[in-house]
Protein backbone atom coordinates (compact mmCIF):
# COMPACT_ATOMS: atom_id res chain seq x y z
CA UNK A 1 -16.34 -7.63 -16.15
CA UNK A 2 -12.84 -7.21 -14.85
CA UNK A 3 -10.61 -3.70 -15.96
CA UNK A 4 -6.69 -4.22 -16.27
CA UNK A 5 -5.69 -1.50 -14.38
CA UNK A 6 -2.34 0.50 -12.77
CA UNK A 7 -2.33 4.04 -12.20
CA UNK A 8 0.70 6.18 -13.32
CA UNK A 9 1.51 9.64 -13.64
CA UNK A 10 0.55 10.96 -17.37
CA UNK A 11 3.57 12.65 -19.34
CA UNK A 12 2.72 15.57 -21.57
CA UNK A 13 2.55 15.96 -25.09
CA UNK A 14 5.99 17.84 -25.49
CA UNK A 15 7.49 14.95 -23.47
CA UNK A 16 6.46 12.11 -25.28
CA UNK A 17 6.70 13.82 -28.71
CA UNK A 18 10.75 14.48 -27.71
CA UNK A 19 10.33 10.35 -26.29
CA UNK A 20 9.00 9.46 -29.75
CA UNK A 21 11.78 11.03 -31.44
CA UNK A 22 14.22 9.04 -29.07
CA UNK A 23 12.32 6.14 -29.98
CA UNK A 24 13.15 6.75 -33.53
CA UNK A 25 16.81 7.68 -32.71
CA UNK A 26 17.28 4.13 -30.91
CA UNK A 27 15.63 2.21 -33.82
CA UNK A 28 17.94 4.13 -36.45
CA UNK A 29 21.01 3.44 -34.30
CA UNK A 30 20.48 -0.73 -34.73
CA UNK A 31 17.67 -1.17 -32.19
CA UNK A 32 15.43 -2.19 -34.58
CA UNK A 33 14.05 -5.95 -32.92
CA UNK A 34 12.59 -4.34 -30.18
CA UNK A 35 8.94 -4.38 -29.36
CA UNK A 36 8.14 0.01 -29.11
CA UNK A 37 5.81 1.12 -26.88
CA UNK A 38 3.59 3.55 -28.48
CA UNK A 39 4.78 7.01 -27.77
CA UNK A 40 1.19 7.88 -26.38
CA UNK A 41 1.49 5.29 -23.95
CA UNK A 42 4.41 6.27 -22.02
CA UNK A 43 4.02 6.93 -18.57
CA UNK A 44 5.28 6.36 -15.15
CA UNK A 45 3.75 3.77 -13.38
CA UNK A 46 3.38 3.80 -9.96
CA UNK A 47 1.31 0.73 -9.27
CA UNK A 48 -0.16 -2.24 -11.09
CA UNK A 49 -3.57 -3.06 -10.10
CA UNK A 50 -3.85 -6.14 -12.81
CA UNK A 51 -7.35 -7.46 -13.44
CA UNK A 52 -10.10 -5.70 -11.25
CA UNK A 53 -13.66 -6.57 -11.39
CA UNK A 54 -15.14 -3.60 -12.37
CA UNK A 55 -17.79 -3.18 -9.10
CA UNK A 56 -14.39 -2.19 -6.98
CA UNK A 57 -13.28 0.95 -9.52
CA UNK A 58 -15.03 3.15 -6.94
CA UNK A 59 -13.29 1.70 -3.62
CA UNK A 60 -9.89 1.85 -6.16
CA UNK A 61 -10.57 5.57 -7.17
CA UNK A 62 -10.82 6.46 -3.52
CA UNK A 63 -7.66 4.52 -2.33
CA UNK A 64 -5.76 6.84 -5.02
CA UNK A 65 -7.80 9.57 -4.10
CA UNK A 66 -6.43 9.33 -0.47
CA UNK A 67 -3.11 8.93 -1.43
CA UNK A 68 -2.86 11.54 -3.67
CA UNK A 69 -4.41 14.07 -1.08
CA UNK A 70 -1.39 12.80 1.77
CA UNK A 71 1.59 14.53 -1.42
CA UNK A 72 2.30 17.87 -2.36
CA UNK A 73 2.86 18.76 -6.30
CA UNK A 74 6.70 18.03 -7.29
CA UNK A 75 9.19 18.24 -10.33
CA UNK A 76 10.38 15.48 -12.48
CA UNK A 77 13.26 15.93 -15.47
CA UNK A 78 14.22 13.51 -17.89
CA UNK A 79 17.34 11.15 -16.72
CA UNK A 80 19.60 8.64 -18.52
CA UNK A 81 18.50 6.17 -21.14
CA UNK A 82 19.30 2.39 -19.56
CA UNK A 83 18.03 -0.94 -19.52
CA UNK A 84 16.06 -3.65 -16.90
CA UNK A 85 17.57 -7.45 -17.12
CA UNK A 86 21.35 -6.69 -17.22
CA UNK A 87 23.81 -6.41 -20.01
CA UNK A 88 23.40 -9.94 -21.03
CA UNK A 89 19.91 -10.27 -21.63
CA UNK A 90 18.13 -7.10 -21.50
CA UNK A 91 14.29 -7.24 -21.13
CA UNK A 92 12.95 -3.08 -20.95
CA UNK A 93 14.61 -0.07 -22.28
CA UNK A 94 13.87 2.56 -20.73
CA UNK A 95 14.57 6.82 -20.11
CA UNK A 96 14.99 7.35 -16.36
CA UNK A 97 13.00 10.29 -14.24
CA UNK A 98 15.18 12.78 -11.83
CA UNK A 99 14.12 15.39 -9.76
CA UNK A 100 12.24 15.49 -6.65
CA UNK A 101 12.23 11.65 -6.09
CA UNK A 102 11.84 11.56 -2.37
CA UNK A 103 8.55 13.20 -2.71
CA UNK A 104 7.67 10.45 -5.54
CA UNK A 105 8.84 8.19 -3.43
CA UNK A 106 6.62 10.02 -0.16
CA UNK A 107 3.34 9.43 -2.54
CA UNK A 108 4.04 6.41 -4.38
CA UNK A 109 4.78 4.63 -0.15
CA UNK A 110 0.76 6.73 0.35
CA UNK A 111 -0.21 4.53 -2.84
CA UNK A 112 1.09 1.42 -1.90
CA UNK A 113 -0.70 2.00 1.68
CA UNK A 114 -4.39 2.83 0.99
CA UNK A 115 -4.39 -0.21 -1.71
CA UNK A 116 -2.95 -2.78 0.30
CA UNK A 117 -5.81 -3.38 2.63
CA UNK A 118 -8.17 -3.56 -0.58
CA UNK A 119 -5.88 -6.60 -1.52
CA UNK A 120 -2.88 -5.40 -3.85
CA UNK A 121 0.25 -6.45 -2.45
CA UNK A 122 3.33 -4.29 -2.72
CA UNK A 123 5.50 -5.56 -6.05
CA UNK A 124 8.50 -4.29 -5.09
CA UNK A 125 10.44 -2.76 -1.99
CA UNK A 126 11.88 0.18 -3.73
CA UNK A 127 10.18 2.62 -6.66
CA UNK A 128 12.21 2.23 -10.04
CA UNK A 129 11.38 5.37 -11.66
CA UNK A 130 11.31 4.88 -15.58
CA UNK A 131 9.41 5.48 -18.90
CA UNK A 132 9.57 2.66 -20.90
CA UNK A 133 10.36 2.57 -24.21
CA UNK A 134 10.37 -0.39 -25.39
CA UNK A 135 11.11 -4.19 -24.89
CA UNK A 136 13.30 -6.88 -25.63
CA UNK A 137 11.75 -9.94 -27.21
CA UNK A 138 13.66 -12.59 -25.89
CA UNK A 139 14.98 -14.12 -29.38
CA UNK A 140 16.77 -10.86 -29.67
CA UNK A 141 18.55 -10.39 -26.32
CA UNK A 142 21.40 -11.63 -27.18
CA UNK A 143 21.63 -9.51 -30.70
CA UNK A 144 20.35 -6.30 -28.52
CA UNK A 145 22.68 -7.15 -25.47
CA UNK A 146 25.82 -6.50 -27.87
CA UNK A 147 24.51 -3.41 -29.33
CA UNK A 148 23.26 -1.64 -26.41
CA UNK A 149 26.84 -0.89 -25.09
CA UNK A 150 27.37 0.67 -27.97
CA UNK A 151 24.09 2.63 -29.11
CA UNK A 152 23.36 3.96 -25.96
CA UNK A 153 26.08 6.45 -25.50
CA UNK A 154 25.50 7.92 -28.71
CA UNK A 155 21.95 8.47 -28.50
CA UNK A 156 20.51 11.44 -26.23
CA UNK A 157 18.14 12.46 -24.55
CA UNK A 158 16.73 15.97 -25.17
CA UNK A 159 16.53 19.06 -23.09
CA UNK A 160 12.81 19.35 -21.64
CA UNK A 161 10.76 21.38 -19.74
CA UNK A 162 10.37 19.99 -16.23
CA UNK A 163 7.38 17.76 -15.36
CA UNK A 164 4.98 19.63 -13.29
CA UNK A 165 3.50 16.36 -11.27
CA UNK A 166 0.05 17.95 -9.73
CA UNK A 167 -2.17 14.68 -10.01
CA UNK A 168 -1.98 10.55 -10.83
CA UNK A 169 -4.67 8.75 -12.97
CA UNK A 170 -6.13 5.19 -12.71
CA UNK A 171 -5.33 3.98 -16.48
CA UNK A 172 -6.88 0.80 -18.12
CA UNK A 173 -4.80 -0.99 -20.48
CA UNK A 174 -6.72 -2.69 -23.63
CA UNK A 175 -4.94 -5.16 -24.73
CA UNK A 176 -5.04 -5.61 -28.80
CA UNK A 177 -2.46 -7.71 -31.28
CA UNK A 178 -1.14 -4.23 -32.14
CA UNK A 179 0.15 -3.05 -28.65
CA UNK A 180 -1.71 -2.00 -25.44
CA UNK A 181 -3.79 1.41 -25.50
CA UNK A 182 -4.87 3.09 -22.54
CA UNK A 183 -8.02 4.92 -21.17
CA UNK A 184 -7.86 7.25 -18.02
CA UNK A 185 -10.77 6.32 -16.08
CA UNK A 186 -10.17 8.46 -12.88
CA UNK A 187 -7.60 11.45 -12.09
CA UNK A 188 -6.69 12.27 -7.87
CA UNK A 189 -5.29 15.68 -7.47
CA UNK A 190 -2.10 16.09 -5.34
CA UNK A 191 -2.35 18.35 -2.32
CA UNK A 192 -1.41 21.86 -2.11
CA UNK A 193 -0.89 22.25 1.30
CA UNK A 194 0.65 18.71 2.47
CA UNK A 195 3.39 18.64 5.11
């Protein structure tokens, strides 16, 4: 059986309580079209795995594993609401992460590197940092392109505790007609000690 798979860092439950209630903010301010991503589901994503056959979780878990052990613990804050697919045909909405971003950067490069040799490619050059919050469908990127300029300023983002990031998890994603749910199957502790 294959697992669909990425591994992320989890949010807590006072941050995606606060990301519901921006959720509800956005929806209220004429951002109603958009597909929501359940406010449980909200993480940061570091890397996509996509469909795994189950018999390689273990060799998966220990690539993470590894990486996690080469980065020390670091501090994430909420950032700026914006949008993937630019202003004429948004796809994602999303609520940025600042902070300590070289050292998410440092762990998500250690990521990247002990998966690659077990045949996951790198997606991208750079990390994107982001929690998304919803997306576009594409009917309504037109509609949603000429509000966003508008709704955007006037909705904001709250004032949160920072993000304590000690650890990553190895989600699966169910897919179901009503929205993806996820499972942690695996959590890698960061290092204490790294250099």
């Amino acid at each position: 059986m294959n697992l669909r798979l990425f591994i992320a860092v989890e949010l807590p439950e006072e941050w995606l309580a606060a990301l519901a209630r921006v959720q509800e903010a956005l929806r209220v301010a004429g951002l109603d079209a958009l597909r929501w991503t359940r406010p449980e589901g909200i993480h940061l994503t570091l890397k996509f795995l996509g469909e795994v056959p189950e018999e390689r979780l273990a060799e998966v878990v220990q690539a993470m594993t590894r990486a996690a052990a080469r980065a020390r613990p670091f501090t994430l804050r909420l950032g700026q609401l914006g949008a993937f697919g630019g202003p004429q045909r948004p796809r994602v909405l999303w609520a940025g992460v600042e902070g300590e971003l070289e050292a998410l950067t440092r762990l998500w490069r250690a990521l990247e590197a002990e998966v690659r040799p077990l045949g996951f490619p790198p997606e991208r050059d750079t990390l994107a940092p982001h929690l998304t919050l919803a997306r576009v469908p594409e009917p309504a990127q037109r509609e949603v392109a000429g509000r966003l300029a508008n709704v955007l300023p006037r909705v904001a983002l709250p004032e949160l505790p920072p993000l304590d990031v000690a650890a990553i998890a190895l989600m699966r994603s169910l897919l179901s007609p009503g929205g993806a749910r996820y499972q942690r199957l695996a959590v890698a502790p960061l290092a204490r000690n790294s250099s």
